[in-house]
Protein backbone atom coordinates (compact mmCIF):
# COMPACT_ATOMS: atom_id res chain seq x y z
CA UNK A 1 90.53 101.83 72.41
CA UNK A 2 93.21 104.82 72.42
CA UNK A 3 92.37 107.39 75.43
CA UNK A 4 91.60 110.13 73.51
CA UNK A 5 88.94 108.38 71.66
CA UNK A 6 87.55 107.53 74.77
CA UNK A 7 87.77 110.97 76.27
CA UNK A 8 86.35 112.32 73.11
CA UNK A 9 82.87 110.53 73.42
CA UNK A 10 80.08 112.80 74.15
CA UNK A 11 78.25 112.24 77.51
CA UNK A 12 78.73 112.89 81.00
CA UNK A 13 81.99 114.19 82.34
CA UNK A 14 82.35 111.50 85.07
CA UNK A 15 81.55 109.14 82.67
CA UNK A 16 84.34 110.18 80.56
CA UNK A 17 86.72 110.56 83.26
CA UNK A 18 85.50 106.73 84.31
CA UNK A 19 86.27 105.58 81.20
CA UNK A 20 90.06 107.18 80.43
CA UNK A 21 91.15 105.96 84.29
CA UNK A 22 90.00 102.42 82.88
CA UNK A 23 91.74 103.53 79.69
CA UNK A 24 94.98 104.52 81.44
CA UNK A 25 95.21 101.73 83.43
CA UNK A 26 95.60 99.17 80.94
CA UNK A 27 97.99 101.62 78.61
CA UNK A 28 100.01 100.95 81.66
CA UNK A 29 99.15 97.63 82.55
CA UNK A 30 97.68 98.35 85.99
CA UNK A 31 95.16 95.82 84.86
CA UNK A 32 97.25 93.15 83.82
CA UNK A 33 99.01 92.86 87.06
CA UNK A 34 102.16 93.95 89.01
CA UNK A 35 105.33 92.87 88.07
CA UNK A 36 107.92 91.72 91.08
CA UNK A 37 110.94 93.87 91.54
CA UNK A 38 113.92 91.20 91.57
CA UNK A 39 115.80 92.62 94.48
CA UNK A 40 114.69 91.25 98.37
CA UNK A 41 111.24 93.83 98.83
CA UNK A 42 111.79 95.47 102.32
CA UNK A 43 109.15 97.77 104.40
CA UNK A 44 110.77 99.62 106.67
CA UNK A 45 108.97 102.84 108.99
CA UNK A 46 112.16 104.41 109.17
CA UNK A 47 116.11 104.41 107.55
CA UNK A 48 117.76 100.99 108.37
CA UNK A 49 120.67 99.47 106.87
CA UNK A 50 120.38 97.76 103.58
CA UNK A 51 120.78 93.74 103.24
CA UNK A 52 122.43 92.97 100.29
CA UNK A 53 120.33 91.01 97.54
CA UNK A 54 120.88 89.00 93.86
CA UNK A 55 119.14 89.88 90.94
CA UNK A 56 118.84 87.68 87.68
CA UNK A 57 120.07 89.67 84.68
CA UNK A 58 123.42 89.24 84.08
CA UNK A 59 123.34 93.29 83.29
CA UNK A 60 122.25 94.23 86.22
CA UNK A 61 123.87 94.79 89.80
CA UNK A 62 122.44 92.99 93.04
CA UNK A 63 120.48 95.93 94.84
CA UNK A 64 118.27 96.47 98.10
CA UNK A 65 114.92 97.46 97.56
CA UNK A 66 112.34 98.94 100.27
CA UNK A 67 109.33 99.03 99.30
CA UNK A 68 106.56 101.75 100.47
CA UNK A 69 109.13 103.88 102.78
CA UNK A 70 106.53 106.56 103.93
CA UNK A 71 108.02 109.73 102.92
CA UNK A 72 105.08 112.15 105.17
CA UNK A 73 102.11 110.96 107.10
CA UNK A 74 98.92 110.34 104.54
CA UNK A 75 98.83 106.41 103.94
CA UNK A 76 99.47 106.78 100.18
CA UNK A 77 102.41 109.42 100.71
CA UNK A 78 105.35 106.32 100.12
CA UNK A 79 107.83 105.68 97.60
CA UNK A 80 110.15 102.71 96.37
CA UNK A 81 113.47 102.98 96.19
CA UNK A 82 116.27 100.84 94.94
CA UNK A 83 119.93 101.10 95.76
CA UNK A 84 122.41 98.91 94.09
CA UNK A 85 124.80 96.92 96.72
CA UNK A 86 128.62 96.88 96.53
CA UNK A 87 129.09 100.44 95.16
CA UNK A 88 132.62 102.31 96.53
CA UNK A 89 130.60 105.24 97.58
CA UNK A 90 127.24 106.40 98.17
CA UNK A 91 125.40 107.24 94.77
CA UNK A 92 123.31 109.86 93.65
CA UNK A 93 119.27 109.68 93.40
CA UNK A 94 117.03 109.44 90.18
CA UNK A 95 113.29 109.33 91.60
CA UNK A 96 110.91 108.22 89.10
CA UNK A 97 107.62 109.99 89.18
CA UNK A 98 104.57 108.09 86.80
CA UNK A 99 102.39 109.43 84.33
CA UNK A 100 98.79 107.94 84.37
CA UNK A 101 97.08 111.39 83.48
CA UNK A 102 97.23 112.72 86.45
CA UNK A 103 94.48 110.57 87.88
CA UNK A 104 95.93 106.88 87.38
CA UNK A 105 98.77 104.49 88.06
CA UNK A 106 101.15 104.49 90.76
CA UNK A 107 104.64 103.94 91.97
CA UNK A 108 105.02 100.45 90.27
CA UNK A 109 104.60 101.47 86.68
CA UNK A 110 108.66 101.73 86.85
CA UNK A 111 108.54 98.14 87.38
CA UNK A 112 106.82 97.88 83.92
CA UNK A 113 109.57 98.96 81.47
CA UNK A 114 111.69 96.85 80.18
CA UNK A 115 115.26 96.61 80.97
CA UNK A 116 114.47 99.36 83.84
CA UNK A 117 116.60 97.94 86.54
CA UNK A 118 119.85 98.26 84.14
CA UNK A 119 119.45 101.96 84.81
CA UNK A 120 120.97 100.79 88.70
CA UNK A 121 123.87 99.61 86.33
CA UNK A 122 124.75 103.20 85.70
CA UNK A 123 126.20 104.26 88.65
CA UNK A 124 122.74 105.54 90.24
CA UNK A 125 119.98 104.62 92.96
CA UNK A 126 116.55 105.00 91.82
CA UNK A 127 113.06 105.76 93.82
CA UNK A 128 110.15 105.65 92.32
CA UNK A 129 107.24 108.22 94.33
CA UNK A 130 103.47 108.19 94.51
CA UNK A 131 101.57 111.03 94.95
CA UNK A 132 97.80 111.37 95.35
CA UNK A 133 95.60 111.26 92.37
CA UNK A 134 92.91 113.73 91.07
CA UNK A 135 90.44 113.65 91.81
CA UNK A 136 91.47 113.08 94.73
CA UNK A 137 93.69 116.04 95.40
CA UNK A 138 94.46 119.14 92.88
CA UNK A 139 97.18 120.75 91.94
CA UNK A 140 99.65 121.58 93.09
CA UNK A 141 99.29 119.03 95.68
CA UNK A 142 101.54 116.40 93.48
CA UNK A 143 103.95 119.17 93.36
CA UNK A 144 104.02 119.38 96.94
CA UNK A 145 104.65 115.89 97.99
CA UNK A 146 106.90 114.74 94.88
CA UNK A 147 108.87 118.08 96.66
CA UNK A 148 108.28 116.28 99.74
CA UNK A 149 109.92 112.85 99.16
CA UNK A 150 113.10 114.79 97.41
CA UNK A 151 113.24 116.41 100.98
CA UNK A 152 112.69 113.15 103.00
CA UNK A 153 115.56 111.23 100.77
CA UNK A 154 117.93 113.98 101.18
CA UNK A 155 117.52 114.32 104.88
CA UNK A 156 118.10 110.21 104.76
CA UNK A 157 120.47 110.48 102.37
CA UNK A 158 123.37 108.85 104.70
CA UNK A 159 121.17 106.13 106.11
CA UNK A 160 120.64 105.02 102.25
CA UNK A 161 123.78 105.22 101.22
CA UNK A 162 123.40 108.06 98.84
CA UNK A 163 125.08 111.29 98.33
CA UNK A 164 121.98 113.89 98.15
CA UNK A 165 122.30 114.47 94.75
CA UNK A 166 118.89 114.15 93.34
CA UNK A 167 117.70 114.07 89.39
CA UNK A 168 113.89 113.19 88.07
CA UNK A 169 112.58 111.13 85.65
CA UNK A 170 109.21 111.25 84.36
CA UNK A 171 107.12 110.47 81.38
CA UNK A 172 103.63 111.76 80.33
CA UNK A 173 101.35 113.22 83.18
CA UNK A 174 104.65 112.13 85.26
CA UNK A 175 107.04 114.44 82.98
CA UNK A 176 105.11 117.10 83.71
CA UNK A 177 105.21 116.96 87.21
CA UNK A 178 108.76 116.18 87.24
CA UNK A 179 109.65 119.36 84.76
CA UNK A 180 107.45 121.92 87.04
CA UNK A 181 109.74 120.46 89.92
CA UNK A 182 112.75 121.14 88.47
CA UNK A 183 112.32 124.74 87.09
CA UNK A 184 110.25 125.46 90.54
CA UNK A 185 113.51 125.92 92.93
CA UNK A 186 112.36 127.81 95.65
CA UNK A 187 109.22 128.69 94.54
CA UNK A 188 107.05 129.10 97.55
CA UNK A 189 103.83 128.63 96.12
CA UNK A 190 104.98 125.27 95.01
CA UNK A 191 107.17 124.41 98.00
CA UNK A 192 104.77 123.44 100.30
CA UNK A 193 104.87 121.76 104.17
CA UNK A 194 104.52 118.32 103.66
CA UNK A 195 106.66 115.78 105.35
CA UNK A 196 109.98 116.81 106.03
CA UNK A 197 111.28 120.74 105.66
CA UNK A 198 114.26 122.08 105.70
CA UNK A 199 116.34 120.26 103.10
CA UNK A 200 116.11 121.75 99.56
CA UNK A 201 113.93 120.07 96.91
CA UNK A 202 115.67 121.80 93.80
CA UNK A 203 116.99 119.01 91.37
CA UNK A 204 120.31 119.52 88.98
CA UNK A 205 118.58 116.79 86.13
CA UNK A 206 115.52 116.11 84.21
CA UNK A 207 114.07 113.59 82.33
CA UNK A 208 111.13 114.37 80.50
CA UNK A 209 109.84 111.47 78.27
CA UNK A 210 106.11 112.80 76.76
CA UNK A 211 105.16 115.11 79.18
CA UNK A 212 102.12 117.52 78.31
CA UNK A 213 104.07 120.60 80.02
CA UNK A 214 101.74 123.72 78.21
CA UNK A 215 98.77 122.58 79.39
CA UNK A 216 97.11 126.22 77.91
CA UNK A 217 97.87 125.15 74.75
CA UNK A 218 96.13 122.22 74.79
CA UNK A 219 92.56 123.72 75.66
CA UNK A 220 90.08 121.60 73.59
CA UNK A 221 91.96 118.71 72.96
CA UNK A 222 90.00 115.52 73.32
CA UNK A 223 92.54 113.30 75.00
CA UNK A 224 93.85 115.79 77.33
CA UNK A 225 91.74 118.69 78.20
CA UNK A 226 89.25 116.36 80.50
CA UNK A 227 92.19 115.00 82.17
CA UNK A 228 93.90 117.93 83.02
CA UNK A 229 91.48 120.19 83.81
CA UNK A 230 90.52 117.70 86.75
CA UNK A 231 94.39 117.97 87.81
CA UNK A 232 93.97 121.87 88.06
CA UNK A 233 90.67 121.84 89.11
CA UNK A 234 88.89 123.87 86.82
CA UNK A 235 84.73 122.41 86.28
CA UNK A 236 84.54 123.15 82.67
CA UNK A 237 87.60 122.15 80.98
CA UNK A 238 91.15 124.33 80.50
CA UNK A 239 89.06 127.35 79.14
CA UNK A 240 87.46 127.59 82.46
CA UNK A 241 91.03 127.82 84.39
CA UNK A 242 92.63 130.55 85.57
CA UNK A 243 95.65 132.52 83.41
CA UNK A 244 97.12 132.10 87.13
CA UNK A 245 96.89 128.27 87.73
CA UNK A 246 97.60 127.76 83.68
CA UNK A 247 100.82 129.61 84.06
CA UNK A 248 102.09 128.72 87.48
CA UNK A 249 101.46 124.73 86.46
CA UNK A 250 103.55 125.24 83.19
CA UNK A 251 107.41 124.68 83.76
CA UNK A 252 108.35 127.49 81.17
CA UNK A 253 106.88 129.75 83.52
CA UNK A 254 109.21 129.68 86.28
CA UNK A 255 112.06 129.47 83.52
CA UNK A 256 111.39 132.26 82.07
CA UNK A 257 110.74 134.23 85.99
CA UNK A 258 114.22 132.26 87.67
CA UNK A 259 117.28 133.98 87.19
CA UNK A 260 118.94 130.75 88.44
CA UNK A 261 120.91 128.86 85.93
CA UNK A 262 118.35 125.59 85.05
CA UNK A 263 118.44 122.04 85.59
CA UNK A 264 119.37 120.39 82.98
CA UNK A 265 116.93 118.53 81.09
CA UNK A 266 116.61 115.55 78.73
CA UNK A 267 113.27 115.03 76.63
CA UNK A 268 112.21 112.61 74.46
CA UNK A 269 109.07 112.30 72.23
CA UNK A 270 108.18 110.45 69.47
CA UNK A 271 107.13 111.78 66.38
CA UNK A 272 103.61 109.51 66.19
CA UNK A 273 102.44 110.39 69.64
CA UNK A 274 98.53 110.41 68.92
CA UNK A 275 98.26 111.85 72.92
CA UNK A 276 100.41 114.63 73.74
CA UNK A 277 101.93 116.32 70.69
CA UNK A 278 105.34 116.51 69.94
CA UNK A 279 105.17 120.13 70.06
CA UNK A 280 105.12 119.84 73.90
CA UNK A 281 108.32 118.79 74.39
CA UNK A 282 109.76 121.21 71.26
CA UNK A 283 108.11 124.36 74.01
CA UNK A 284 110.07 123.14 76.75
CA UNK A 285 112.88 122.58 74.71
CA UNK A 286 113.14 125.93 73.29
CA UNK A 287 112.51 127.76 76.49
CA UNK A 288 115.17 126.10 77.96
CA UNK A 289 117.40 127.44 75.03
CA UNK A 290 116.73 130.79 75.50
CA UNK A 291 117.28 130.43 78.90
CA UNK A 292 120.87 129.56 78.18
CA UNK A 293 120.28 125.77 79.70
CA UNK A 294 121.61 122.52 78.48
CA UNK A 295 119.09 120.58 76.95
CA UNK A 296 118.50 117.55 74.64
CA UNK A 297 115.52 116.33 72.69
CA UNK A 298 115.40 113.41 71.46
CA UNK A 299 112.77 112.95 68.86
CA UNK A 300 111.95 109.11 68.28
CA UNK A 301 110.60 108.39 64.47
CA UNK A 302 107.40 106.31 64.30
CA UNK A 303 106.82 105.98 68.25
CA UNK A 304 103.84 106.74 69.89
CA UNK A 305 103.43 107.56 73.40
CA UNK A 306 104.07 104.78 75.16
CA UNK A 307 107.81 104.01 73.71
CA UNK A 308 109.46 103.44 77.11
CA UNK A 309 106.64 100.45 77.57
CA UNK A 310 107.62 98.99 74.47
CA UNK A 311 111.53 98.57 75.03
CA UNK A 312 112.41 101.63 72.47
CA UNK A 313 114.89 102.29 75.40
CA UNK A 314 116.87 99.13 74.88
CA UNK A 315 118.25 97.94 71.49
CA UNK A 316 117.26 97.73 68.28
CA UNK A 317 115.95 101.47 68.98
CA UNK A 318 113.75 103.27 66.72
CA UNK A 319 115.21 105.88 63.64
CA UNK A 320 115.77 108.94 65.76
CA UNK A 321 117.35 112.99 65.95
CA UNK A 322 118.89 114.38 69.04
CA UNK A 323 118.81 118.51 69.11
CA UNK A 324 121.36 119.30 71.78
CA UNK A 325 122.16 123.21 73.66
CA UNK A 326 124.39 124.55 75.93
CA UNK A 327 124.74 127.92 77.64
CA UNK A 328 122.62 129.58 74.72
CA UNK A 329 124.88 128.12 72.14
CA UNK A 330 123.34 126.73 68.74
CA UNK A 331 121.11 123.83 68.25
CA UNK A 332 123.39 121.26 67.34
CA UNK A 333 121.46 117.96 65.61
CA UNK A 334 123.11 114.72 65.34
CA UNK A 335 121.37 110.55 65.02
CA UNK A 336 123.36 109.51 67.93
CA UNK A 337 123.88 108.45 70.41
CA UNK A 338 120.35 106.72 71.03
CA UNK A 339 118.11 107.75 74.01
CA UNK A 340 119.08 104.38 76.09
CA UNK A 341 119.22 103.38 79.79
CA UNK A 342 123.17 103.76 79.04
CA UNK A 343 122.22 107.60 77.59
CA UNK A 344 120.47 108.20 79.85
CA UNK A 345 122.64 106.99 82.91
CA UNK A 346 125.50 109.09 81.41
CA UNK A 347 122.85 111.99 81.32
CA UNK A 348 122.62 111.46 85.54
CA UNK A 349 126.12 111.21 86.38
CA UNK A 350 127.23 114.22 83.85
CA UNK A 351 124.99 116.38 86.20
CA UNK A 352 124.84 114.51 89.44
CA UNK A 353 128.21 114.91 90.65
């Protein structure tokens, strides 16, 4: 049964909630089991030198992976991260952050799209960060520590073989967080201590796939209101939170405050999303617009929400339109190239450097 349906049942609210994690979970296939990363798994306490590995598709490079590097102190404050071997000089960071509603999944839903370790292919390392679930903790807590591991991989940069460039990637409840961190450069309220300070946690590149970023405008709706009204912390649903926390967790927001030139950003949506409207991403997109960014949405005809899950990344892909702007120059709309792990690889490096 599709989450919303489930979230839309009358009854108790913990019930509800109950059922959508349960719902969530096997969306993402948290039920159905991990799947193995095909590099050598490592678990190291602190930065140690990578030993080179084989992987089986032909596509993809041999790589080092460590798996739950602690990036602060809390036991569940660790992150994956992937680094392909042989490369001629030390490679810029995508970190993956997962969607899950805000109160579900974890760091190894990255491990469950297909084709995702041909992203290493493109001249990139990739993490892929947990941060503490609500309940469990409220916003902006997953701000905080997503902020956090940007600052621990930086300051470790060397000892990875990376170059402290740093881009996100994030769909659903996971695009959100990943577009507040981006347009939140130096926000203090959204900064936070956790784990290592000093380094800066400000990103150059986006990738928003599905994310729910206007939460305000999605008071009432049955598949999302429950869940993210737990993430903000509000009793009675989005009606009952603050204009405050409603604006400060939307990433147009801090667009719209900065007058720092934006990250760049790629979205992607599909046009039969029954769980966070396309609208969402069409927002972000045109905030970003005014705000004279570069920007691309892809919008994906006849997928739902799940898309990366069911290999609309790799070939054949699905019908689609990509809107692209630059420095508050016209929309231009074109039916190519495709929103790929290629596209979006040459998305990373374009802004990376």
């Amino acid at each position: 049964m599709p989450l919303a349906a489930l979230l839309s049942r009358p009854g108790h609210r913990a019930r509800r909630l109950t059922a959508a994690v349960a719902a969530a979970a096997a969306c993402f296939g948290l039920l159905a089991g991990t799947a193995e990363a095909s590099g050598t798994a490592e678990r190291p306490t602190a930065p140690t030198p990578s030993t080179p590995t084989t992987t089986t598709p032909a596509t993809t490079p041999a790589y080092t992976s460590r798996l739950d590097v602690p990036y602060a102190s809390a036991p569940g404050q660790v992150l994956d991260l992937y680094v392909p071997e042989g490369a001629r000089k030390k490679l810029p960071l995508v970190i993956y952050v997962h969607g899950g509603g805000w109160f579900a999944g974890d760091k190894t839903e990255l491990q469950r799209i297909p084709a995702w370790e041909s992203l290493l292919g493109e001249g990139v390392a990739v993490a892929s960060v947990n941060y503490t679930l609500a309940p469990g903790a409220l916003f902006p807590q997953q701000i905080h520590e997503v902020k956090a591991a940007i600052r621990y991989l930086r300051a470790n940069a060397a000892a990875y073989g990376l170059n402290g460039k740093v881009g996100l990637w994030g769909g659903s409840a996971g695009g959100q967080i990943a577009a507040l961190v981006g347009t939140s450069c130096r926000v203090p309220a959204l900064e936070g201590s956790i784990g290592t300070t000093g380094p800066s946690s400000c990103v150059d590149a986006v990738v928003d796939l599905s994310g729910p970023n206007d939460l305000a405008s999605l008071t009432g709706h049955p598949g999302l209101d429950p869940a993210a009204s737990t993430y903000l912390g509000c009793p009675a649903g989005l009606a009952s939170c603050s204009p405050e926390v409603l604006a400060q967790a939307n990433p147009i927001t801090h667009l719209q405050a900065s007058t720092r030139r934006p990250p760049a950003f790629l979205l992607g949506h599909g046009d039969a999303d029954p769980l966070v409207p396309l609208g969402q991403s069409r927002l972000l997109y045109s905030a970003l617009k005014a705000s004279c960014g570069t920007a691309a949405l892809y919008t994906l005809k006849g997928a739902d929400h799940f898309f990366p899950f069911s290999g609309a990344l790799s070939a054949p892909h699905p019908e689609q339109t990509v809107e692209t702007t630059r420095g508050c120059r016209p929309t231009r709309t074109a039916t190519s190239p495709a929103l790929s792990f290629p596209t979006v690889g040459a998305f990373f490096r374009a802004h990376l450097r």
